[in-house]
N, C-alpha and C. Protein backbone atom coordinates (compact mmCIF):
# COMPACT_ATOMS: atom_id res chain seq x y z
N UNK A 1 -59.72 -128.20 57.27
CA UNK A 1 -60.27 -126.91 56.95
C UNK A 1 -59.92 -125.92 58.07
N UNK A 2 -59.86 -124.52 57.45
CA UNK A 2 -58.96 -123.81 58.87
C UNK A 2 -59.91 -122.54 58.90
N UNK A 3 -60.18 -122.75 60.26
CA UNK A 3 -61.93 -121.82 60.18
C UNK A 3 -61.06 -119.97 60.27
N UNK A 4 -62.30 -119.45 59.12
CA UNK A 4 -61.67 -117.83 59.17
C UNK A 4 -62.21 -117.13 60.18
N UNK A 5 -61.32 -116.19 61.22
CA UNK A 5 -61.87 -115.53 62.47
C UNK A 5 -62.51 -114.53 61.91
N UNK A 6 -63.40 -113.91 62.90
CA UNK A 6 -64.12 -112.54 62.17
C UNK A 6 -63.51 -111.49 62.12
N UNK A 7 -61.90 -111.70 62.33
CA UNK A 7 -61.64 -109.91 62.45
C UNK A 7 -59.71 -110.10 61.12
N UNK A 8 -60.27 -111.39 61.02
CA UNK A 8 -58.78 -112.07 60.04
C UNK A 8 -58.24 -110.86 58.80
N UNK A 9 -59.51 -110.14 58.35
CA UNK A 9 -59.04 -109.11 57.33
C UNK A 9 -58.73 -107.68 57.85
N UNK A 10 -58.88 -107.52 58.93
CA UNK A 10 -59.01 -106.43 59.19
C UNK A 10 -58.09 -105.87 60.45
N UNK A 11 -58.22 -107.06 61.21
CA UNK A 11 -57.24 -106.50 62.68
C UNK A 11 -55.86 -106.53 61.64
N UNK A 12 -55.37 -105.35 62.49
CA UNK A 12 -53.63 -104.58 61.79
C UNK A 12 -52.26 -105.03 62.96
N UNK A 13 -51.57 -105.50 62.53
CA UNK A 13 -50.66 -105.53 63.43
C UNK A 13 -49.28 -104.78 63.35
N UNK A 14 -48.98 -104.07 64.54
CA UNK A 14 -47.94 -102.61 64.62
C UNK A 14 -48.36 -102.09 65.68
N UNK A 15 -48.03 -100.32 65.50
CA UNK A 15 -48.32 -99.32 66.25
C UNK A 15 -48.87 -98.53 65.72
N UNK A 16 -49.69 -98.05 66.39
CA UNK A 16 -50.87 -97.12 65.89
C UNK A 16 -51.01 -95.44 67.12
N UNK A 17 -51.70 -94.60 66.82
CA UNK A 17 -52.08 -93.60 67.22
C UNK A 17 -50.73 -92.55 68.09
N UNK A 18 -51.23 -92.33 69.17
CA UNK A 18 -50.27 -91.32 69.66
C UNK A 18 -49.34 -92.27 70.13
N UNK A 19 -48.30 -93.09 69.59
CA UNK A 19 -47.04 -93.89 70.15
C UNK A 19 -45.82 -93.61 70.43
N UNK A 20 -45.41 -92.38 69.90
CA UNK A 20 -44.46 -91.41 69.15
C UNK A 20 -43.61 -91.29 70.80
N UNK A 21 -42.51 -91.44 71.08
CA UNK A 21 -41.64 -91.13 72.22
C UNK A 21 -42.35 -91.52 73.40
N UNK A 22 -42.68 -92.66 73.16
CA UNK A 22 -43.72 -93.62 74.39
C UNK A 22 -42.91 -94.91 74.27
N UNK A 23 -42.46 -95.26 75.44
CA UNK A 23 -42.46 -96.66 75.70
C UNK A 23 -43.24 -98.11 75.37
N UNK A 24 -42.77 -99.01 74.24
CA UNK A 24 -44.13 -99.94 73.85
C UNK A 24 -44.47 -100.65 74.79
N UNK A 25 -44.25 -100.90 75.93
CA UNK A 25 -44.30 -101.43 77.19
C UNK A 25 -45.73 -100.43 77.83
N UNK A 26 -45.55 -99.45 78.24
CA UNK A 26 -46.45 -98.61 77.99
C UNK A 26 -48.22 -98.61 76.86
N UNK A 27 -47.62 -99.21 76.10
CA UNK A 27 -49.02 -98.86 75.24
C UNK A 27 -50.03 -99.96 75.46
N UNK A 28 -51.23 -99.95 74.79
CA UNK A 28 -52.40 -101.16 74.80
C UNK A 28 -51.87 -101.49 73.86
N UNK A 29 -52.27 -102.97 74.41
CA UNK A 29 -52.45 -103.79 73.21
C UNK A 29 -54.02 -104.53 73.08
N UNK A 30 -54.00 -104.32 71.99
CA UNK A 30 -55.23 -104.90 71.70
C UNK A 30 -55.24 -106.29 70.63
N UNK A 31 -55.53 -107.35 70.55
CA UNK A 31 -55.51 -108.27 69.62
C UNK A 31 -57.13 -109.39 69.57
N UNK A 32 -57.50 -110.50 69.03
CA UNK A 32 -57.89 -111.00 68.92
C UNK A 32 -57.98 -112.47 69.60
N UNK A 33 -58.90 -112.80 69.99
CA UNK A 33 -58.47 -113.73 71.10
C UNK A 33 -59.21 -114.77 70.03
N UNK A 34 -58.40 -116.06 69.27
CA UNK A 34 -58.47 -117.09 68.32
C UNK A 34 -58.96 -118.61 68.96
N UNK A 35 -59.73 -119.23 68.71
CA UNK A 35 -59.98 -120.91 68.26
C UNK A 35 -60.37 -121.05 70.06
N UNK A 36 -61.14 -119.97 70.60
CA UNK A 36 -61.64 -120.59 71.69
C UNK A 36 -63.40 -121.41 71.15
N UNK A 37 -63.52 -122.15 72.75
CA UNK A 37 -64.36 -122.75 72.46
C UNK A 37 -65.44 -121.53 73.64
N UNK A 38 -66.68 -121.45 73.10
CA UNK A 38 -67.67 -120.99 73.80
C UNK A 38 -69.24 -121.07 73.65
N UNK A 39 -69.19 -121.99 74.88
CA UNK A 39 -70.61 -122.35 75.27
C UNK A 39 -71.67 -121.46 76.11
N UNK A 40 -73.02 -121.76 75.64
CA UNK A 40 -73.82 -121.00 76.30
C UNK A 40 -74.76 -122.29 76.99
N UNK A 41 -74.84 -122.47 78.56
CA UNK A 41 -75.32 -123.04 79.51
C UNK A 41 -76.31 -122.65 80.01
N UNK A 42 -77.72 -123.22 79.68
CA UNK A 42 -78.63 -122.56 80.72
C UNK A 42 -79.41 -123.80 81.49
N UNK A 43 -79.64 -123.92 82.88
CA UNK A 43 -80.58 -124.51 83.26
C UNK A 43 -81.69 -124.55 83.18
N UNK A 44 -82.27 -125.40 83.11
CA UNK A 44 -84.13 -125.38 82.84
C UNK A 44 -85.17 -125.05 84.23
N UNK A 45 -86.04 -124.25 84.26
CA UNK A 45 -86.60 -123.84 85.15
C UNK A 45 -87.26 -125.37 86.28
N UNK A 46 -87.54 -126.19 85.47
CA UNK A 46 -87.59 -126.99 85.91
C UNK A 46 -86.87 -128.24 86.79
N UNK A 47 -85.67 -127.74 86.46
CA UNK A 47 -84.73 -128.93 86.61
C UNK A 47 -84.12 -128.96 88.35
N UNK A 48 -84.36 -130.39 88.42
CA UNK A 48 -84.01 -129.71 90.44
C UNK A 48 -82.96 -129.76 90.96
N UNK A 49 -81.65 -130.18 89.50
CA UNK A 49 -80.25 -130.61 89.67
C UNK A 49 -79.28 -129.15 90.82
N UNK A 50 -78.65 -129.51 91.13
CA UNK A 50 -77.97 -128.18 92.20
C UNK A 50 -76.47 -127.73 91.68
N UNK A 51 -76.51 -126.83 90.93
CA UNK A 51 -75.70 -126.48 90.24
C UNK A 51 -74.44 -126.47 91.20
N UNK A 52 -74.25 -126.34 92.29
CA UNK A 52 -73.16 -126.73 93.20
C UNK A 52 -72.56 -127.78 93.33
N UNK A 53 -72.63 -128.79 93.06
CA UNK A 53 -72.44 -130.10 92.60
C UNK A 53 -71.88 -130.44 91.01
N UNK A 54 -72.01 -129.47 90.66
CA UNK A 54 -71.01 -129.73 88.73
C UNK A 54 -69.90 -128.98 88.94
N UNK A 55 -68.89 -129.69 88.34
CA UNK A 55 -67.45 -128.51 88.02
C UNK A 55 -67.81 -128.99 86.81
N UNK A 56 -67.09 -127.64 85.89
CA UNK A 56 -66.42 -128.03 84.22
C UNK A 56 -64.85 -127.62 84.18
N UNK A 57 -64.01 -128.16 84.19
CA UNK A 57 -62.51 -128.00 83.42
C UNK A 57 -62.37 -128.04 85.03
N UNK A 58 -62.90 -128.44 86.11
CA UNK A 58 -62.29 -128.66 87.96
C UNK A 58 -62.80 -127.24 88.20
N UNK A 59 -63.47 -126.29 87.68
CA UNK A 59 -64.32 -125.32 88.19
C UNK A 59 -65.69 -125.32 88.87
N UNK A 60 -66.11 -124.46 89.71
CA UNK A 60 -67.73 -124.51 90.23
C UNK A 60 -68.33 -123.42 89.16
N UNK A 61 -69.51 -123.73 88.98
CA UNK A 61 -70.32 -122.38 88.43
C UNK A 61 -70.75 -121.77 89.06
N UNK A 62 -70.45 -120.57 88.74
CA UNK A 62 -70.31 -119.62 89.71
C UNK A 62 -72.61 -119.19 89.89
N UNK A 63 -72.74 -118.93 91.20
CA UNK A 63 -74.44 -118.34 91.38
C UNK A 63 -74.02 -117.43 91.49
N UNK A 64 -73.75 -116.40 91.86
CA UNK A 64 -73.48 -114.41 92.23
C UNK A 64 -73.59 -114.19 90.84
N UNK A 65 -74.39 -112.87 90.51
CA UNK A 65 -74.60 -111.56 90.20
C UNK A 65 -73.46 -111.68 89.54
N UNK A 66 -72.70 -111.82 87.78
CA UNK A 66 -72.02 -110.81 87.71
C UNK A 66 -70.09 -111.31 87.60
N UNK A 67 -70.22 -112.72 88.67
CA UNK A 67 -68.93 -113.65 89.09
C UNK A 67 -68.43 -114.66 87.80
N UNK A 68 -66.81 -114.59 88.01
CA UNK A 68 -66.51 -115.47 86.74
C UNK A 68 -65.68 -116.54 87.84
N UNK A 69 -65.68 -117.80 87.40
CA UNK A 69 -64.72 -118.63 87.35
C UNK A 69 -63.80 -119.12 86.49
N UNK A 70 -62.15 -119.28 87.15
CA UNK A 70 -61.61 -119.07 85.78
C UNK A 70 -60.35 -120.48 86.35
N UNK A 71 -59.90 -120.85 85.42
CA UNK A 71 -58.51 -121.27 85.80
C UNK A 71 -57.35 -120.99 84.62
N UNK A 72 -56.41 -121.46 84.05
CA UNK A 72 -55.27 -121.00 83.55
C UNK A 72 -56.17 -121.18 81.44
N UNK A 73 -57.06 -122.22 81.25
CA UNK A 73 -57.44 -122.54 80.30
C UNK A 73 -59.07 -121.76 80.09
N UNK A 74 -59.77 -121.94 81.13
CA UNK A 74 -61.08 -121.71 80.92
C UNK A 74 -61.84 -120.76 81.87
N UNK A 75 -63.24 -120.10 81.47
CA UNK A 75 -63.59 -118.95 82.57
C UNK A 75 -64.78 -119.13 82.05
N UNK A 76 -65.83 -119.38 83.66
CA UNK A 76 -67.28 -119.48 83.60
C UNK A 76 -68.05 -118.20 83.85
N UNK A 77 -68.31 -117.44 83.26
CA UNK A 77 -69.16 -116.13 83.42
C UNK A 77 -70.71 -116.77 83.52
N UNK A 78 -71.20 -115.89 84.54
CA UNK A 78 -72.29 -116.08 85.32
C UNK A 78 -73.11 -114.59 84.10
N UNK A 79 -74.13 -115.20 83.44
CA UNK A 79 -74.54 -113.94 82.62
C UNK A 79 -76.36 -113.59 82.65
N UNK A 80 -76.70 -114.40 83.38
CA UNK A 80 -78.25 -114.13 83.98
C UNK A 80 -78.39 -115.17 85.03
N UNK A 81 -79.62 -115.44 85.78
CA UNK A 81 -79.60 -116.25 86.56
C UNK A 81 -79.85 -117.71 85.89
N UNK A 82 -79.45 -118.37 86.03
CA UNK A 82 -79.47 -120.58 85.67
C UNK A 82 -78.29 -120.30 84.32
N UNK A 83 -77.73 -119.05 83.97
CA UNK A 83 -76.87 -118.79 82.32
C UNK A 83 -75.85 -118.60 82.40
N UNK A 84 -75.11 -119.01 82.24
CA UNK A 84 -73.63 -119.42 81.91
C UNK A 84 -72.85 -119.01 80.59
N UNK A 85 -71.94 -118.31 80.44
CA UNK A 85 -71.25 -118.66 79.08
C UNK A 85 -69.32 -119.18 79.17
N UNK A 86 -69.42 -120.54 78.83
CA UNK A 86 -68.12 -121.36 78.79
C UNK A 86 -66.73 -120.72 78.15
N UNK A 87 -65.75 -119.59 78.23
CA UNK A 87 -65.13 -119.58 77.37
C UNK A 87 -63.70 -120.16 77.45
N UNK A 88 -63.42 -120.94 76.71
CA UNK A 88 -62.08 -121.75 76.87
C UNK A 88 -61.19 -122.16 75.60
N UNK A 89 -60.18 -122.78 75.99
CA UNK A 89 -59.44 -122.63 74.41
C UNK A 89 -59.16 -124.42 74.55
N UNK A 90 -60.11 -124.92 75.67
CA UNK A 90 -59.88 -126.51 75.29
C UNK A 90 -61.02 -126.50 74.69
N UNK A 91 -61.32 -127.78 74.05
CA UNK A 91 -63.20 -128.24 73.49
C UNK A 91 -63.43 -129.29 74.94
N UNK A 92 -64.41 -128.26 75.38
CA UNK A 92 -64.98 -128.79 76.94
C UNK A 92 -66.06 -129.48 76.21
N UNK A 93 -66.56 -129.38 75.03
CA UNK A 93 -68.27 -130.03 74.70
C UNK A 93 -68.54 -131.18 75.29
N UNK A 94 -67.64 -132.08 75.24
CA UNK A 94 -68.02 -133.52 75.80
C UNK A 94 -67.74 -133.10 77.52
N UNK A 95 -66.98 -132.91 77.84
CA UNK A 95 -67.05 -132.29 79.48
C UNK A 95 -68.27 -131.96 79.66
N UNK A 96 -68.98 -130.87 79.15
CA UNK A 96 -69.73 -130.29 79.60
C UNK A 96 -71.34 -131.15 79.48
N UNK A 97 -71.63 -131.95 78.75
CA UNK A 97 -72.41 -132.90 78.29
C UNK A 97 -72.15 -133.68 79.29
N UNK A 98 -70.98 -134.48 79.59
CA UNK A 98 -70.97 -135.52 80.51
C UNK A 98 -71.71 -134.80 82.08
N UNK A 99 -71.52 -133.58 82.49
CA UNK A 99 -72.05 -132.84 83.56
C UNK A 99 -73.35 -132.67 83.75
N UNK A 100 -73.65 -131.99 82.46
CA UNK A 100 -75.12 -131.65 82.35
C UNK A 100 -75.97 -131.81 81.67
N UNK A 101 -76.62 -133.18 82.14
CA UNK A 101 -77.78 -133.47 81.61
C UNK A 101 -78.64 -132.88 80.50
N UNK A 102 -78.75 -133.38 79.25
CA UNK A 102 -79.51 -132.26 78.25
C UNK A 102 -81.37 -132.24 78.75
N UNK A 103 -81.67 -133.14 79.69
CA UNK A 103 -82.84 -132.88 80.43
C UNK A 103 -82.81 -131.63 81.49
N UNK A 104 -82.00 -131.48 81.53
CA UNK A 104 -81.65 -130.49 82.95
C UNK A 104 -81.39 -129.04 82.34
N UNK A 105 -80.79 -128.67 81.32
CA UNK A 105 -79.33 -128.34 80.47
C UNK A 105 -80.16 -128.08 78.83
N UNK A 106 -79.81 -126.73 78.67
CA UNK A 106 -79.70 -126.38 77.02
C UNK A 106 -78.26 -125.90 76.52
N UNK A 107 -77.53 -127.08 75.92
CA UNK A 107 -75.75 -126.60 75.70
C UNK A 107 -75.68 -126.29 74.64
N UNK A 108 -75.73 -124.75 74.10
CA UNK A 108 -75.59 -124.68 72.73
C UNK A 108 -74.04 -123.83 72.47
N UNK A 109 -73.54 -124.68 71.79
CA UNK A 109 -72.25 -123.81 71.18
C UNK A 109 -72.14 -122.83 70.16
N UNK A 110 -71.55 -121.64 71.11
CA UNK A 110 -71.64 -120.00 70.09
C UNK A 110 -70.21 -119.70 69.56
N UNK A 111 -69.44 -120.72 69.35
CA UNK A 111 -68.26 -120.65 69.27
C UNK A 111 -67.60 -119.71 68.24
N UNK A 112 -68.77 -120.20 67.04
CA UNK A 112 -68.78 -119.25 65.56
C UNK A 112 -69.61 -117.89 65.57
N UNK A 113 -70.11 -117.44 66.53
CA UNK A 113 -70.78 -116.33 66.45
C UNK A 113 -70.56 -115.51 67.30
N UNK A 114 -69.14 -115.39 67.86
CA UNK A 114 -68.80 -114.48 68.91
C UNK A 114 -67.29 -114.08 68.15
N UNK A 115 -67.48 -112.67 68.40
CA UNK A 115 -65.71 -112.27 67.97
C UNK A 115 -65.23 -111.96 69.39
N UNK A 116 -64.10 -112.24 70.20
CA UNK A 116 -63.97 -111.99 71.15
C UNK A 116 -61.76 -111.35 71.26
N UNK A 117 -62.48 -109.89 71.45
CA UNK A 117 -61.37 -109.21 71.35
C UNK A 117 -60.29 -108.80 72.96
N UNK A 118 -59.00 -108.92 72.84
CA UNK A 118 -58.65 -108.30 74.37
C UNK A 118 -57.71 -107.01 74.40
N UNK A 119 -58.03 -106.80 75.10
CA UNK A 119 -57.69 -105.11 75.70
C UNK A 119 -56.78 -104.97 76.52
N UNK A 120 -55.24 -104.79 76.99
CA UNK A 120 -54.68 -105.05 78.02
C UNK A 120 -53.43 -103.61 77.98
N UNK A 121 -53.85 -103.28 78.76
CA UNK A 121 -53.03 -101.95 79.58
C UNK A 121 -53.13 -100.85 80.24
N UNK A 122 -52.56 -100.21 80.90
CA UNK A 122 -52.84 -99.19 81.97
C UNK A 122 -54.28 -98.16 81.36
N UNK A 123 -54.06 -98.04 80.16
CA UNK A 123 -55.08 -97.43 80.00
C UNK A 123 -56.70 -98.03 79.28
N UNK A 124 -56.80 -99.21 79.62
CA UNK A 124 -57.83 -99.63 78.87
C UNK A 124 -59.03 -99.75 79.49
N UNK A 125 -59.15 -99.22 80.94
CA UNK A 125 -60.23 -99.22 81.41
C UNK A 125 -60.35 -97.63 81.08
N UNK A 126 -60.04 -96.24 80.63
CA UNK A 126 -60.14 -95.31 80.08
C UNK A 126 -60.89 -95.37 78.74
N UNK A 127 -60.44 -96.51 77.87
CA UNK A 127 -60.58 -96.71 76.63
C UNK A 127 -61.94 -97.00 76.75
N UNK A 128 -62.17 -98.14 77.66
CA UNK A 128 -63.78 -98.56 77.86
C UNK A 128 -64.71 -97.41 77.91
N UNK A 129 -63.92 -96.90 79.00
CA UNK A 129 -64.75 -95.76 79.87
C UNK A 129 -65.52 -94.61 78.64
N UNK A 130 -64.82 -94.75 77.42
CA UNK A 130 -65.79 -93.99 76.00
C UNK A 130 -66.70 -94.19 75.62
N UNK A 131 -66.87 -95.89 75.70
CA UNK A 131 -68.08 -96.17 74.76
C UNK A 131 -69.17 -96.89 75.81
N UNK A 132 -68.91 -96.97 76.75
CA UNK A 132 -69.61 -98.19 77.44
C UNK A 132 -69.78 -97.12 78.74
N UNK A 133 -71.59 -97.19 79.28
CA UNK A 133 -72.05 -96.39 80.42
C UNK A 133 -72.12 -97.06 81.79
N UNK A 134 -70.93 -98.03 82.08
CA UNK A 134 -70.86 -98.89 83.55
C UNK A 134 -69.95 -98.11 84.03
N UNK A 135 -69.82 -98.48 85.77
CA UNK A 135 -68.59 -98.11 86.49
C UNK A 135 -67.69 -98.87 86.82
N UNK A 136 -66.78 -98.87 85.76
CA UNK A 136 -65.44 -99.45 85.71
C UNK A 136 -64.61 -99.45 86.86
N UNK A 137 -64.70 -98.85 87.78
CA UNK A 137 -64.32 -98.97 88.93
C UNK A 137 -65.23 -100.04 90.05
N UNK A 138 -66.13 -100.88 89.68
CA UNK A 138 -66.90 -101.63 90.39
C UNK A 138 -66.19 -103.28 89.50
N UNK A 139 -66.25 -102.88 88.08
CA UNK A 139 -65.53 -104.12 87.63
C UNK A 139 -64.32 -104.54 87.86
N UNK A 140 -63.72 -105.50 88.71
CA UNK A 140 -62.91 -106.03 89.27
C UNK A 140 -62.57 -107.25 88.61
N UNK A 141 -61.44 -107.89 88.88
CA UNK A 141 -60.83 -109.14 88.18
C UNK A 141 -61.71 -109.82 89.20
N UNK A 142 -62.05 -110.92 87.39
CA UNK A 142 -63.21 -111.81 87.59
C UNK A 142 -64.49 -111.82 87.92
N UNK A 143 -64.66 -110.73 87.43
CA UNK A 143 -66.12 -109.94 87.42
C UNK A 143 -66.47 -109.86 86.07
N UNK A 144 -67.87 -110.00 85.68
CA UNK A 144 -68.28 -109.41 84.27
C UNK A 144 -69.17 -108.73 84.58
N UNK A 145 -69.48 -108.38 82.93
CA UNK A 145 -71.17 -107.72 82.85
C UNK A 145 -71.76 -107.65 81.26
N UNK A 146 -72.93 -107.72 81.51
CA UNK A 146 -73.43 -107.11 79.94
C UNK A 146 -73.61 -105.90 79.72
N UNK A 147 -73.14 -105.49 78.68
CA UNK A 147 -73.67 -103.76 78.24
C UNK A 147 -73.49 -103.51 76.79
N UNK A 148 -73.67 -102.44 76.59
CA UNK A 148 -72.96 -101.74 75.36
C UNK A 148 -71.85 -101.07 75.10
N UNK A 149 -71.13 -101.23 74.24
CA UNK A 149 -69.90 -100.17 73.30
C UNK A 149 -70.54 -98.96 72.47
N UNK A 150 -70.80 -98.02 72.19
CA UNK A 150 -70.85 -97.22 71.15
C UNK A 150 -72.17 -98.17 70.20
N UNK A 151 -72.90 -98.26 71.56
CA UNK A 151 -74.57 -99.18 70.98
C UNK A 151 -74.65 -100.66 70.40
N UNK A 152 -73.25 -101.39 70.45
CA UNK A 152 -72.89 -102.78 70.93
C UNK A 152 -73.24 -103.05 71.88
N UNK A 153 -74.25 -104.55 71.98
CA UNK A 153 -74.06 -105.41 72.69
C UNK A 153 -72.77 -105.84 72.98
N UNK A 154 -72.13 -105.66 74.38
CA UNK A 154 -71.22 -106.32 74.65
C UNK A 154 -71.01 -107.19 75.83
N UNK A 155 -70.07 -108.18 76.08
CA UNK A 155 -69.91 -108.86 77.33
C UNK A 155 -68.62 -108.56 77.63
N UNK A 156 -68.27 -107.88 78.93
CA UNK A 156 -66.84 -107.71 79.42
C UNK A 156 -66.12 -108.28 80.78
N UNK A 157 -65.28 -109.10 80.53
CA UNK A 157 -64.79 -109.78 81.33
C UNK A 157 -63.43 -109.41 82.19
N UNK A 158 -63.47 -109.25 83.47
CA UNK A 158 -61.52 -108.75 83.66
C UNK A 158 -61.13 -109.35 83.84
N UNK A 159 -60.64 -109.60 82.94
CA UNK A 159 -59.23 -111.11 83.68
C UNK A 159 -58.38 -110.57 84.69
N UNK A 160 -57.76 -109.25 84.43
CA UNK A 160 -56.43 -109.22 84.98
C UNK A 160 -56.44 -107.26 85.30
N UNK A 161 -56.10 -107.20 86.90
CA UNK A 161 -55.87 -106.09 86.97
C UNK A 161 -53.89 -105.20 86.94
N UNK A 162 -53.21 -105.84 86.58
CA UNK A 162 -51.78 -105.63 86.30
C UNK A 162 -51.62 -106.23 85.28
N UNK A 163 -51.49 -105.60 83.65
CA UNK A 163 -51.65 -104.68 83.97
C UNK A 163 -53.35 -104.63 83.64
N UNK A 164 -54.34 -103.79 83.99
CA UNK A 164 -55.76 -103.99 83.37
C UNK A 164 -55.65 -104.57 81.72
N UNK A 165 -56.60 -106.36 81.94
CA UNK A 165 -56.97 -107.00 81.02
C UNK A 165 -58.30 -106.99 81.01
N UNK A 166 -58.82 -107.11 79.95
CA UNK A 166 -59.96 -107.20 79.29
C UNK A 166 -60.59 -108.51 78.51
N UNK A 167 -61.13 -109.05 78.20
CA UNK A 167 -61.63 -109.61 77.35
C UNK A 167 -63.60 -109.32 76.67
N UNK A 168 -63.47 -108.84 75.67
CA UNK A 168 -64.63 -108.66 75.37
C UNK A 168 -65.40 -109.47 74.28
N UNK A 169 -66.71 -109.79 74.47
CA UNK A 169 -67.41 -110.29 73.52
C UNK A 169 -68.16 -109.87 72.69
N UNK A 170 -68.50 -109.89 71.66
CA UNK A 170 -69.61 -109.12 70.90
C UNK A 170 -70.01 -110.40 69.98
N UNK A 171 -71.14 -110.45 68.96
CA UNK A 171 -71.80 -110.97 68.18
C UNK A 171 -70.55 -111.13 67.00
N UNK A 172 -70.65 -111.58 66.56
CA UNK A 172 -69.47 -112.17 65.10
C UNK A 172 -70.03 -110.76 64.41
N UNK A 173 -71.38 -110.78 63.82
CA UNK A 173 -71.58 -109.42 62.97
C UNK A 173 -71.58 -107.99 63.19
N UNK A 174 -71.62 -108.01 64.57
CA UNK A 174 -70.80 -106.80 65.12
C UNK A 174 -69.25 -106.63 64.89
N UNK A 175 -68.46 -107.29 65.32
CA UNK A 175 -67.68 -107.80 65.65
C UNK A 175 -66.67 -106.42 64.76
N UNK A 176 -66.59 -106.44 63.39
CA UNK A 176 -65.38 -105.13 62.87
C UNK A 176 -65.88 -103.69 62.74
N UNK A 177 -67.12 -103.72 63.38
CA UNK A 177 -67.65 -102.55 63.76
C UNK A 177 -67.31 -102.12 65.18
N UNK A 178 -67.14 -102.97 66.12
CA UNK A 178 -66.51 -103.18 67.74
C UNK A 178 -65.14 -103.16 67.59
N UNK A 179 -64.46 -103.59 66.66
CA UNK A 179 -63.00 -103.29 66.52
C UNK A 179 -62.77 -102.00 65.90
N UNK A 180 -63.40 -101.36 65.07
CA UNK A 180 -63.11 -100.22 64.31
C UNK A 180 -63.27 -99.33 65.91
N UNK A 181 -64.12 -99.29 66.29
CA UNK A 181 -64.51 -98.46 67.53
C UNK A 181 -63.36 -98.37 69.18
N UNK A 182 -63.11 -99.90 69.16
CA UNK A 182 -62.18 -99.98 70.27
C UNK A 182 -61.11 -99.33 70.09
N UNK A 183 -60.68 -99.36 68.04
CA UNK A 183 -59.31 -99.13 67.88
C UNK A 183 -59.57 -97.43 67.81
N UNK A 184 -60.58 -97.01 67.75
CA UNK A 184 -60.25 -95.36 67.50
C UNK A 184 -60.49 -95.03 69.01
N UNK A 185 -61.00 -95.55 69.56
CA UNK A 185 -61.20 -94.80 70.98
C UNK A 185 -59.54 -95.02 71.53
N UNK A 186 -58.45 -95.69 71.24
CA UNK A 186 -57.42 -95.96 71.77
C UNK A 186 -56.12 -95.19 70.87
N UNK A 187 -56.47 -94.67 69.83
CA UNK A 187 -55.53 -93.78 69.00
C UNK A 187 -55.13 -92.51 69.82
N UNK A 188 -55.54 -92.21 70.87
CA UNK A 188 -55.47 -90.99 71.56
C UNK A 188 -54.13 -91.73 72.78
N UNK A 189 -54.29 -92.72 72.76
CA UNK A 189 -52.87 -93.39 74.11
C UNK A 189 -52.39 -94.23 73.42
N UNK A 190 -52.13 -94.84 71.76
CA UNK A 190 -51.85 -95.53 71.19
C UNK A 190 -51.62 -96.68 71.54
N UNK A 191 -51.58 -97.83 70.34
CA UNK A 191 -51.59 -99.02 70.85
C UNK A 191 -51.10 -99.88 70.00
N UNK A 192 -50.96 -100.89 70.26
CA UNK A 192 -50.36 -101.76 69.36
C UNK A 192 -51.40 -103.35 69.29
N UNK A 193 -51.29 -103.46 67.64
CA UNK A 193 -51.81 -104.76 67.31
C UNK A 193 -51.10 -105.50 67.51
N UNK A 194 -51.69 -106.42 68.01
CA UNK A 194 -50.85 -107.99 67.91
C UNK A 194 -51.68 -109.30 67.64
């Protein structure tokens, strides 16, 4: 069975908005980030395990405010204090089970209820800068945060500052309401689906 993504009818692939005597090298791209796995990790108030002592995929979880850990497959966003969210394109589930104790540990997989879109080019921290009231100049590669889009819940992650990458999360039922929005805020520096 071949699971349908939330944005399968709708994300467009081409060029879109002001592209016209622009370099496609130059433009955003924006696409859909497919068949990751993503877990939500929280420790139990109780639990006296020391989160310094677990890797998942040979990572630490990250304690700071805000910090991601990442390697070439997977990236641990730090999203409240003892909360975690796993996103990776291996299936860590049994990894992450073998680590953390379900006495210790609530591992629930949001894998199906997250649309998670990426953003990548010179101008996409501009693009953000429309809908979302943070200072994008404080978000740095490998940094996140929670906020809103255009009154989305969102989670934004930087992967990559060359050229500025993005990865964002939203709720699955948000999800082509957050794309309709990303893609018009970016028709003004055009962009391309992929």
């Amino acid at each position: 069975m071949t699971a349908i993504t939330p944005l399968e009818f709708i994300h467009k692939k081409g060029t879109f908005g002001d592209h016209h005597k622009k370099n496609e090298s130059d433009l955003v791209k924006i696409l859909e980030l497919k068949n990751l796995t993503i877990i939500q990790l929280v420790q139990y108030k109780k639990s006296k395990v020391l989160i310094n002592n677990i890797k998942i995929d040979g990572l630490e979880i990250p304690i700071e405010n805000s910090i991601v850990k990442s390697n070439q497959n997977t990236r641990i966003l730090w999203s409240a204090p003892r909360s975690w969210l796993i996103v990776s394109s291996k299936n860590l589930i049994e990894d992450i089970e073998k680590n953390c104790k379900e006495e210790d540990f609530a591992i629930t997989d949001i894998s199906h209820s997250r649309t998670v879109i990426q953003i990548k080019g010179n101008q996409a921290k501009e693009i953000l800068k429309k809908g979302s009231p943070i200072n994008f100049n404080d978000l740095i590669v490998n940094k996140c945060v929670g906020t809103i889009f255009h009154g989305i819940s969102v989670v934004i992650d930087s992967v990559s500052e060359n050229p500025d990458t993005y990865n964002i999360l939203t709720l699955r039922s948000f999800g082509e309401s957050f794309y309709h929005h990303i893609t018009d805020a970016s028709l003004e520096f055009g962009y391309v689906g992929l």
